[in-house]
PDB file of N, CA and C in Angstrom:
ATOM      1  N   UNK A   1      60.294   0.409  36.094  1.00  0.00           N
ATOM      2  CA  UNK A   1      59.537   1.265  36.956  1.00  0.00           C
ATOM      3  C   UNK A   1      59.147   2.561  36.258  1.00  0.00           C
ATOM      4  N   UNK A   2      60.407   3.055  34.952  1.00  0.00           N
ATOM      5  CA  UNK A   2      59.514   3.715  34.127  1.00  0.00           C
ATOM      6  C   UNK A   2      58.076   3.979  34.059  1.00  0.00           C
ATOM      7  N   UNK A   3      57.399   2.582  34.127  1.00  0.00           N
ATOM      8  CA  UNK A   3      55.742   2.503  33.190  1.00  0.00           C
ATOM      9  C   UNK A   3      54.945   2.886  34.647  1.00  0.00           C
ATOM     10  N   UNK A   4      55.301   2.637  35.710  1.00  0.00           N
ATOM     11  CA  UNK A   4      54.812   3.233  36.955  1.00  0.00           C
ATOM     12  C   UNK A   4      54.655   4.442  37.145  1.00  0.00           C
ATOM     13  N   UNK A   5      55.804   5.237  37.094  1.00  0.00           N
ATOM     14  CA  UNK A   5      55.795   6.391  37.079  1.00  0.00           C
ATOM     15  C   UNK A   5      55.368   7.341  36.201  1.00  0.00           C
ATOM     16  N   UNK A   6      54.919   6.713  35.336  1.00  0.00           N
ATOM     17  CA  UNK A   6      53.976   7.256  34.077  1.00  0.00           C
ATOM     18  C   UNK A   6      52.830   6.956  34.425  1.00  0.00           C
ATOM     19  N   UNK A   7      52.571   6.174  34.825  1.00  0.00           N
ATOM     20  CA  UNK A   7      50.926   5.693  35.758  1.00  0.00           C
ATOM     21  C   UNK A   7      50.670   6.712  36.687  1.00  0.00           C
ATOM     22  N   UNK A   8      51.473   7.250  37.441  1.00  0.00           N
ATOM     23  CA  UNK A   8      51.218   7.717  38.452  1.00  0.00           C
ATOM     24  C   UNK A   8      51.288   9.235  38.693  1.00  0.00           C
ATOM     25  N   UNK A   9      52.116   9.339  36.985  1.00  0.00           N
ATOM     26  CA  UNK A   9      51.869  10.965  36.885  1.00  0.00           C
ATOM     27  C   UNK A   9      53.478  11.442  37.792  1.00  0.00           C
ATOM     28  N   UNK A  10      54.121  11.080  38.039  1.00  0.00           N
ATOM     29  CA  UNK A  10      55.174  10.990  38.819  1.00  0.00           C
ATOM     30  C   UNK A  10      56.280  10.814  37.627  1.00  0.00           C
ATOM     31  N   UNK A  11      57.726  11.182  39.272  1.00  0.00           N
ATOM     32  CA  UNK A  11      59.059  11.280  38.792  1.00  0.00           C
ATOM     33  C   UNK A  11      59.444   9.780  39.103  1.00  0.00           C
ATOM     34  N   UNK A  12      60.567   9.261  38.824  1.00  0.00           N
ATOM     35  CA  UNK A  12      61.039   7.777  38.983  1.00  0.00           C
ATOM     36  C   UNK A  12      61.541   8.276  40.065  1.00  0.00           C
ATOM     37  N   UNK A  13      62.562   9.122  40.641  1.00  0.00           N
ATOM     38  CA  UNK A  13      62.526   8.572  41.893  1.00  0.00           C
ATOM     39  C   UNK A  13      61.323   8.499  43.260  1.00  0.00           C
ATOM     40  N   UNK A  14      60.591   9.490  43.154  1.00  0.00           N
ATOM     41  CA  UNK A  14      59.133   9.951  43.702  1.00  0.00           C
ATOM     42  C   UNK A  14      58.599   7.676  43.735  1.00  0.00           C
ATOM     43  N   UNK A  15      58.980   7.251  42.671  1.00  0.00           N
ATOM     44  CA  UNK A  15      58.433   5.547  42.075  1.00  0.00           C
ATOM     45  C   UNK A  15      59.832   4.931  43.658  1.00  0.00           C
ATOM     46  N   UNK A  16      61.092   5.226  43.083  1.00  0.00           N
ATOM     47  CA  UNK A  16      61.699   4.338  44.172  1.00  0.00           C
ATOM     48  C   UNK A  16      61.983   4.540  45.792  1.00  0.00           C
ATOM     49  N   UNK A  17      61.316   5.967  45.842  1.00  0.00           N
ATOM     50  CA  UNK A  17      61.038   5.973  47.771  1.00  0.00           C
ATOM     51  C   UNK A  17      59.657   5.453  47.788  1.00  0.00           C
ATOM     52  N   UNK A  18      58.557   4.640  47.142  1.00  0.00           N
ATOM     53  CA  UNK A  18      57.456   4.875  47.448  1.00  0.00           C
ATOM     54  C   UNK A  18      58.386   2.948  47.693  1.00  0.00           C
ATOM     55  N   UNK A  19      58.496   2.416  46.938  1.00  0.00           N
ATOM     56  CA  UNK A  19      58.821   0.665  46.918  1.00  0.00           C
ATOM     57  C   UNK A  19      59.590   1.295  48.020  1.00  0.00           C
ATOM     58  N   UNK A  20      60.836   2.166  47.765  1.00  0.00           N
ATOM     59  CA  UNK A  20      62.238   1.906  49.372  1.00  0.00           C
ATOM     60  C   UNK A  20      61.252   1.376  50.867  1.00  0.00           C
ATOM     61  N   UNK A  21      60.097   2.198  50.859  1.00  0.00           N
ATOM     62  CA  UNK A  21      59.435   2.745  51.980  1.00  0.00           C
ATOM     63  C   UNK A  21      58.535   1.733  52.126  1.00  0.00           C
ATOM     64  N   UNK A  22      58.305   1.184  51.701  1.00  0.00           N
ATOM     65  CA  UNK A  22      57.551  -0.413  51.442  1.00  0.00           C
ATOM     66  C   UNK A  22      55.677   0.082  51.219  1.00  0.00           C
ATOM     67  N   UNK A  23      56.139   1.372  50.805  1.00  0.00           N
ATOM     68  CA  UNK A  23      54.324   1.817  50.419  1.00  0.00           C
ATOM     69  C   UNK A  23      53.974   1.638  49.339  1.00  0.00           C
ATOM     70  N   UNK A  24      54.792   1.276  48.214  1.00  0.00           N
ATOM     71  CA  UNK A  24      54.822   0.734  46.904  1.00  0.00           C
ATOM     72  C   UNK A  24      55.107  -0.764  46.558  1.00  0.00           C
ATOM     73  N   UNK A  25      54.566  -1.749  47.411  1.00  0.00           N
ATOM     74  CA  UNK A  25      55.114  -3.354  47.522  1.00  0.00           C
ATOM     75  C   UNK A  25      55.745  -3.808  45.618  1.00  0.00           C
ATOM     76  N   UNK A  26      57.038  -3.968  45.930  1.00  0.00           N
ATOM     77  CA  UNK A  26      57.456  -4.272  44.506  1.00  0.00           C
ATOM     78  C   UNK A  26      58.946  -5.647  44.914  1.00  0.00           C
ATOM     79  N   UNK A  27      59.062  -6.268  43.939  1.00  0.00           N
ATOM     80  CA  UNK A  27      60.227  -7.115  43.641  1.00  0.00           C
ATOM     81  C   UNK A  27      61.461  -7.001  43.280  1.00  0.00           C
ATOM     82  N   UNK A  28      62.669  -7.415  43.742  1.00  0.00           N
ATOM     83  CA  UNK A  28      63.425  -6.928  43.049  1.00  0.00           C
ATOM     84  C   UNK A  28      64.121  -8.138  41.758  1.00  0.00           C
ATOM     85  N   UNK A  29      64.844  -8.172  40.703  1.00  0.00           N
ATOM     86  CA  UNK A  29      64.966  -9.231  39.832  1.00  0.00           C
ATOM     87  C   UNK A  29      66.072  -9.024  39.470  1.00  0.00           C
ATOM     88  N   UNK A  30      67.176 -10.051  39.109  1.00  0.00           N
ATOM     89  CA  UNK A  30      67.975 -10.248  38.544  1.00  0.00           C
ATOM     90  C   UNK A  30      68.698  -9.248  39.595  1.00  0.00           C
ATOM     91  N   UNK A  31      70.440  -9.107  39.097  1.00  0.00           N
ATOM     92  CA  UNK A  31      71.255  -8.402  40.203  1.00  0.00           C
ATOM     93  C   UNK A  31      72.031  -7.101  39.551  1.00  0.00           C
ATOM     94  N   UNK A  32      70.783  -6.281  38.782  1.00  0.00           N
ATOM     95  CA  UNK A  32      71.461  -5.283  38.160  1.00  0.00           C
ATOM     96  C   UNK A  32      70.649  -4.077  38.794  1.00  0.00           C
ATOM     97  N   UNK A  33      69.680  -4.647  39.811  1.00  0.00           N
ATOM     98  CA  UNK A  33      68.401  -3.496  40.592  1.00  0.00           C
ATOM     99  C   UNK A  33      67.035  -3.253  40.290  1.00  0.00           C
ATOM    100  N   UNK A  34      66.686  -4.291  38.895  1.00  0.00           N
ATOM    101  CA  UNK A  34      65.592  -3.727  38.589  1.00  0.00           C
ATOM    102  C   UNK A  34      64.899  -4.612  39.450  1.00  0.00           C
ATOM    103  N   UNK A  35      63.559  -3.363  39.437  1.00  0.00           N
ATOM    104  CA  UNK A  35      62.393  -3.641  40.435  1.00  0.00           C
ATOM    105  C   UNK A  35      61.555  -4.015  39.450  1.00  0.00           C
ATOM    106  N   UNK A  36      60.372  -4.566  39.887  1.00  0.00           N
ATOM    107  CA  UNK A  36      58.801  -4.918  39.804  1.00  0.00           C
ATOM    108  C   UNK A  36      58.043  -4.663  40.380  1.00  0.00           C
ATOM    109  N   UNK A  37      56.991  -4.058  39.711  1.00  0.00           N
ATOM    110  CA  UNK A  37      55.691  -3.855  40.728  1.00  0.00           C
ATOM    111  C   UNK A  37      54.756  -4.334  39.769  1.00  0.00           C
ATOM    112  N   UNK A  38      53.921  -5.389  40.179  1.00  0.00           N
ATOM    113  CA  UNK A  38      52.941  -6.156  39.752  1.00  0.00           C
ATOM    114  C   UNK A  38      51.904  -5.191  39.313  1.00  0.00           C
ATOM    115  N   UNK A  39      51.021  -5.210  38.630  1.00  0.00           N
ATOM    116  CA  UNK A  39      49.736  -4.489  38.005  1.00  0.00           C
ATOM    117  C   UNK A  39      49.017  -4.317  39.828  1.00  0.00           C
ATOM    118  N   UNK A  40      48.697  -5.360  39.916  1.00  0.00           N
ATOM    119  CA  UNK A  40      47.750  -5.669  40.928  1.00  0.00           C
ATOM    120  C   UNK A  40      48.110  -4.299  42.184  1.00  0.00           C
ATOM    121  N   UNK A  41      49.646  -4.723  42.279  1.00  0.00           N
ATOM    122  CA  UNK A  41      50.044  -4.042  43.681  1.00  0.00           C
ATOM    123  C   UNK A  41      49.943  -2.821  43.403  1.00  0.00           C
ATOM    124  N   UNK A  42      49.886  -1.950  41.714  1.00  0.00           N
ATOM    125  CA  UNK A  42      49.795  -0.343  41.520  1.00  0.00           C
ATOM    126  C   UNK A  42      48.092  -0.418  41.582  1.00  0.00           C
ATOM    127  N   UNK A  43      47.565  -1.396  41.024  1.00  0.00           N
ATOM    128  CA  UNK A  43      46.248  -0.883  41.662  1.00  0.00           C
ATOM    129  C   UNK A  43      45.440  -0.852  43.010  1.00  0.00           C
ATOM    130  N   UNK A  44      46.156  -1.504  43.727  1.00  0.00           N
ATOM    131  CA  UNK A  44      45.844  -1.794  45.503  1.00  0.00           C
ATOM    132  C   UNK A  44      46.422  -0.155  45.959  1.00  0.00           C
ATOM    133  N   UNK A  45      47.106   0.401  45.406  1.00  0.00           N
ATOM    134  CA  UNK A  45      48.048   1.227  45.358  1.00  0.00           C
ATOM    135  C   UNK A  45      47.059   2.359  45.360  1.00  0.00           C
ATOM    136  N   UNK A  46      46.664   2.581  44.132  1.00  0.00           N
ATOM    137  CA  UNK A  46      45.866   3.621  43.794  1.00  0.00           C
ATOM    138  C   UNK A  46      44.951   3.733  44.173  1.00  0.00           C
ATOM    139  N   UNK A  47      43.988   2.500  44.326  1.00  0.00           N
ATOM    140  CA  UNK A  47      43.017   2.651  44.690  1.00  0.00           C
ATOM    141  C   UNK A  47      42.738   2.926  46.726  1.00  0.00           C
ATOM    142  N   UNK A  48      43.848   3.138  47.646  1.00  0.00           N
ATOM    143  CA  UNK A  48      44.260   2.966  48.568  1.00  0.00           C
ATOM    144  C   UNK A  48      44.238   4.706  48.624  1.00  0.00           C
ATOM    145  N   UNK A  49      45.264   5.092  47.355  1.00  0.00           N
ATOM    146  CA  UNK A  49      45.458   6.851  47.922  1.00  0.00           C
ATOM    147  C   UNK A  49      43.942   7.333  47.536  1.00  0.00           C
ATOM    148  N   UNK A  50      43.079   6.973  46.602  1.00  0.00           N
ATOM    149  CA  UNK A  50      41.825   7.331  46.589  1.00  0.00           C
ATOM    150  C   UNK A  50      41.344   7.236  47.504  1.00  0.00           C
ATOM    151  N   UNK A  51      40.904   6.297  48.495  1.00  0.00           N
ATOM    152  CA  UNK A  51      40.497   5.699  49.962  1.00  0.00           C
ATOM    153  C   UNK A  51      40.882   6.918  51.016  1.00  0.00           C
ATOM    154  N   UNK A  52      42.243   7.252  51.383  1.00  0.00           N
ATOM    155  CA  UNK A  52      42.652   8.201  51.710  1.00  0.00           C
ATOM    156  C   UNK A  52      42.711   9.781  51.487  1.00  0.00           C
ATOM    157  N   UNK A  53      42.197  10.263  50.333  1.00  0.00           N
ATOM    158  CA  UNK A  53      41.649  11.246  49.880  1.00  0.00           C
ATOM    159  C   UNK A  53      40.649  11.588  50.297  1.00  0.00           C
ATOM    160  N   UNK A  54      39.536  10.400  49.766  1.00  0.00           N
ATOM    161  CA  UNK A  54      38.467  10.715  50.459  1.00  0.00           C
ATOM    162  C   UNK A  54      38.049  10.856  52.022  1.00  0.00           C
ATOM    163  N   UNK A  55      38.697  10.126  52.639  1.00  0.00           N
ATOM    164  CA  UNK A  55      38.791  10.150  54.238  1.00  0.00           C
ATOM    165  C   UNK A  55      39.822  11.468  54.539  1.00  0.00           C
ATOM    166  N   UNK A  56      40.147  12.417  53.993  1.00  0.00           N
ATOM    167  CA  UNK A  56      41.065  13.706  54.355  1.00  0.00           C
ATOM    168  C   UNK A  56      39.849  15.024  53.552  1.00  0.00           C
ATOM    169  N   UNK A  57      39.113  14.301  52.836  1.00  0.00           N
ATOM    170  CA  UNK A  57      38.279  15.315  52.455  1.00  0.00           C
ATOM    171  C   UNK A  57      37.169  15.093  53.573  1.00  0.00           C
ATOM    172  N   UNK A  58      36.950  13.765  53.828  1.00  0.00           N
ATOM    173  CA  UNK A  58      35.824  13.914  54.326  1.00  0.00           C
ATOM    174  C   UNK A  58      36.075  14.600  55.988  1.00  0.00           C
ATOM    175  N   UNK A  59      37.396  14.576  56.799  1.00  0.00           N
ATOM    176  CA  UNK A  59      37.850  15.237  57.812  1.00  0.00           C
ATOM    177  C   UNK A  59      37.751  16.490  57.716  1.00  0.00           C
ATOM    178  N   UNK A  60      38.191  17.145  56.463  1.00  0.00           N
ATOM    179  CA  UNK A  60      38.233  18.246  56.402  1.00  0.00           C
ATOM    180  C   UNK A  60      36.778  19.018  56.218  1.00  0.00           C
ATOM    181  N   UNK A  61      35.686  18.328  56.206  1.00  0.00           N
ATOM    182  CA  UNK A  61      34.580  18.787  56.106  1.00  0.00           C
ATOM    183  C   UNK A  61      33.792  18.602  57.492  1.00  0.00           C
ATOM    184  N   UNK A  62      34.098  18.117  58.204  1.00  0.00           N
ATOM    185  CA  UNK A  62      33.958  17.885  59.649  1.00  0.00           C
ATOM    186  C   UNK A  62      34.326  19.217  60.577  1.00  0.00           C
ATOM    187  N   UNK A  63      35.886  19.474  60.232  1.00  0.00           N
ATOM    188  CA  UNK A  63      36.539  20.839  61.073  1.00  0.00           C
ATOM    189  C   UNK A  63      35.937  21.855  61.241  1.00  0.00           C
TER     190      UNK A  63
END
């Protein structure tokens, strides 16, 4: 989850409340804790808080 949180400009744990919280859809593997998060699901991801940006900018230009 390292390489996530380098994606994202983020701290690792900031990476494991986003999966805890199920807003980060990830896997878990083997029985030592490590997670997965698929390419796909950080870009559904990102491209989602962009989506939401723009819909908080675009509110805020409404007020």
């Amino acid at each position: 989850m390292e390489d996530v949180a380098e994606e994202l400009n983020v701290k690792l744990p900031q990476v494991r409340a986003l999966v805890k919280s199920g807003e980060l859809p990830a896997i878990q593997i083997g029985g030592r804790g490590m997670w997965r998060v698929e390419r796909v699901a950080l870009e559904n991801y990102i491209q989602e808080r962009y989506a939401q940006a723009r819909e908080d900018i675009a509110n805020e230009t409404h007020s």
